[in-house]
Protein backbone atom coordinates (compact mmCIF):
# COMPACT_ATOMS: atom_id res chain seq x y z
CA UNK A 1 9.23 4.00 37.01
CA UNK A 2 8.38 7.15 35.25
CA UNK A 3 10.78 5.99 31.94
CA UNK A 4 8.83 2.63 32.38
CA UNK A 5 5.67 4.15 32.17
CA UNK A 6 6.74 6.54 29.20
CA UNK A 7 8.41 3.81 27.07
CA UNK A 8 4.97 1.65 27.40
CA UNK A 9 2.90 4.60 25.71
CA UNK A 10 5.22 5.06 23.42
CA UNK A 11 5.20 1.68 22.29
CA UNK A 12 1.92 1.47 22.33
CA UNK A 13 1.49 4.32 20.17
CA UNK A 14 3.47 2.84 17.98
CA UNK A 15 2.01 -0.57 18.00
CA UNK A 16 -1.20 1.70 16.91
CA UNK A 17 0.43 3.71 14.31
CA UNK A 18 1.17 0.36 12.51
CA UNK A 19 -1.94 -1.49 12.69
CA UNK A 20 -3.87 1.43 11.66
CA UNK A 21 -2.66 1.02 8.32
CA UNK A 22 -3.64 -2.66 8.30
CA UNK A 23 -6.84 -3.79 6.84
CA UNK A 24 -8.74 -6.43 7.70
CA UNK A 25 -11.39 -8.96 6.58
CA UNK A 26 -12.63 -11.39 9.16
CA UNK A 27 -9.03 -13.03 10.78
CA UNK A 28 -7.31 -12.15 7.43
CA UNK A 29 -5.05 -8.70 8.08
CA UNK A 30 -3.00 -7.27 5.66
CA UNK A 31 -0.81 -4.12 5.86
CA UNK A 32 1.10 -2.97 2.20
CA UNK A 33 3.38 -0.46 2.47
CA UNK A 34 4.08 2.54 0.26
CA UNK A 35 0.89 2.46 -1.48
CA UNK A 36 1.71 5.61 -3.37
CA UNK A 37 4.74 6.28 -5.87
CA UNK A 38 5.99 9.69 -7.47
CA UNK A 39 6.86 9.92 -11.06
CA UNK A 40 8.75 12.92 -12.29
CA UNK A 41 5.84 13.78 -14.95
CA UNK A 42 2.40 13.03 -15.25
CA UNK A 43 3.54 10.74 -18.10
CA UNK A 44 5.99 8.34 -17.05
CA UNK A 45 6.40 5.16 -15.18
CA UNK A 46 7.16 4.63 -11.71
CA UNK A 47 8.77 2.11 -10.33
CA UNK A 48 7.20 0.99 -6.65
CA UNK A 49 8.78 -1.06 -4.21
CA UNK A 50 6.31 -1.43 -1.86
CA UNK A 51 6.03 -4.58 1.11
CA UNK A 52 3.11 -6.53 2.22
CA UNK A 53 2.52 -8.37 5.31
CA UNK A 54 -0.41 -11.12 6.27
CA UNK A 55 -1.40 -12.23 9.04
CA UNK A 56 -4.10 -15.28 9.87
CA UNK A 57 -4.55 -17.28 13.00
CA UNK A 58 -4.91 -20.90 11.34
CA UNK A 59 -2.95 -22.11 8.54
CA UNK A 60 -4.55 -20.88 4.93
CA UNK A 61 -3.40 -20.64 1.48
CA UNK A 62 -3.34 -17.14 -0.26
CA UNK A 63 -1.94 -15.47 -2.90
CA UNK A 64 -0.85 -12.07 -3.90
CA UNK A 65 -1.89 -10.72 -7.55
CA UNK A 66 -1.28 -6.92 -8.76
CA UNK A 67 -3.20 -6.26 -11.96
CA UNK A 68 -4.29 -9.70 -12.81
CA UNK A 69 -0.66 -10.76 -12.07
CA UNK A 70 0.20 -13.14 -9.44
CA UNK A 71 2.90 -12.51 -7.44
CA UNK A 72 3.45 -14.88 -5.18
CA UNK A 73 1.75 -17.37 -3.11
CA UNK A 74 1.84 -19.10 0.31
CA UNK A 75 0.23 -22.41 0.74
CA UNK A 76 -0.80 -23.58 4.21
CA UNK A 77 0.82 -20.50 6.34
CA UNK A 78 -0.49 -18.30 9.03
CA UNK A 79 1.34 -15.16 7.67
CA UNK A 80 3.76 -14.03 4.86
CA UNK A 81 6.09 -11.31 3.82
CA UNK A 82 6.56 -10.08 0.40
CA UNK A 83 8.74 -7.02 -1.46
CA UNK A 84 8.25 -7.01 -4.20
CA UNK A 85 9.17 -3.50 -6.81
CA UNK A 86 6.03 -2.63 -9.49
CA UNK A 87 6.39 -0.88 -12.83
CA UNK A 88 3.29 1.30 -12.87
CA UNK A 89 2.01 3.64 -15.43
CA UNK A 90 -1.43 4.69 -13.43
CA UNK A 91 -2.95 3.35 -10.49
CA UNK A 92 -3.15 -0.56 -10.23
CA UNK A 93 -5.09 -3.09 -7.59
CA UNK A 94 -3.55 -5.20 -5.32
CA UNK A 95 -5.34 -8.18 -4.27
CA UNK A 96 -4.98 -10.90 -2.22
CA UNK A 97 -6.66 -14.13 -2.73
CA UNK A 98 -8.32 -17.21 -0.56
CA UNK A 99 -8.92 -20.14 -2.62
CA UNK A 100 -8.81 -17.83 -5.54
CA UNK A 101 -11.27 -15.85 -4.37
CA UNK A 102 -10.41 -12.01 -3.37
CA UNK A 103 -10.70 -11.20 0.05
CA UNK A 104 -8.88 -8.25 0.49
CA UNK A 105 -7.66 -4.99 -2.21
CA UNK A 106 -5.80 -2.15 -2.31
CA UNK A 107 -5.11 0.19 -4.60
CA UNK A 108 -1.61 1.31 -5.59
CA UNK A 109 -1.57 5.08 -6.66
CA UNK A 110 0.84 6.84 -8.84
CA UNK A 111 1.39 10.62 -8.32
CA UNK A 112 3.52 13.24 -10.26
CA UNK A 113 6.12 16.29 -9.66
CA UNK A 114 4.86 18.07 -12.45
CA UNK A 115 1.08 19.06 -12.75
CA UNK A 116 -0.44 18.30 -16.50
CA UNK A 117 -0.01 22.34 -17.54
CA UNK A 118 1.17 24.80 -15.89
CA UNK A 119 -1.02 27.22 -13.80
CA UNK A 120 -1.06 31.23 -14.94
CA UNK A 121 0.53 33.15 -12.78
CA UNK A 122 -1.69 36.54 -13.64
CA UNK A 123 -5.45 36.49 -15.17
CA UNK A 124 -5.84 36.42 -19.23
CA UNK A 125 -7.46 40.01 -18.89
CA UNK A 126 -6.88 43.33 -17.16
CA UNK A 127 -9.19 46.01 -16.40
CA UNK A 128 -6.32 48.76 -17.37
């Protein structure tokens, strides 16, 4: 009973953990997935392969665009899975579209190892 018990609030948790990183507008849920890639210096590229998930309760048609792209679209579905792996050079918007109208956005981040200069390790002046 106990392991019963324990297994339902840990799926629960779970269940919690996941659709806390989904966003919603109205029925329309979406959940994208990393939304945040590393480059080795502040500089380059980065290649992102992220995955996005929809969900809606009645059949719609919607379409995913990253930076004015489009991506891919779904016509008449009630959800839809995409991976999909994005060149980026700085941050770029994700959108996805109703009737070619945005309803929901997120923005894909780009992050690097290195910092833009190095920081000084001891101050410019001395008192001795």
């Amino acid at each position: 009973m106990r392991a019963v018990v324990l297994f339902t609030m840990l799926w629960s948790g779970l269940v919690q953990a996941m659709q806390s990183d989904a966003q919603c507008d109205r029925a329309l849920c979406w959940q994208v997935q990393p939304v945040v890639c590393i480059a080795n210096q502040t500089a380059d590229s980065c290649a992102l392969d992220f995955q996005l998930s929809w969900q809606h309760p009645h059949p719609i048609s919607v379409c995913a665009e990253l930076a004015g792209q489009s991506l891919h679209c779904w016509q008449q579905q009630t959800s839809g899975r995409l991976q999909y792996q994005a060149q980026l050079d700085g941050p770029g918007q994700l959108h996805l579209l109703v009737d070619g109208k945005m309803r929901l956005s997120r923005q894909l981040s780009v992050l690097s190892r290195q910092p833009d200069r190095k920081r000084r390790l001891v101050a410019p002046w001395s008192v001795f």
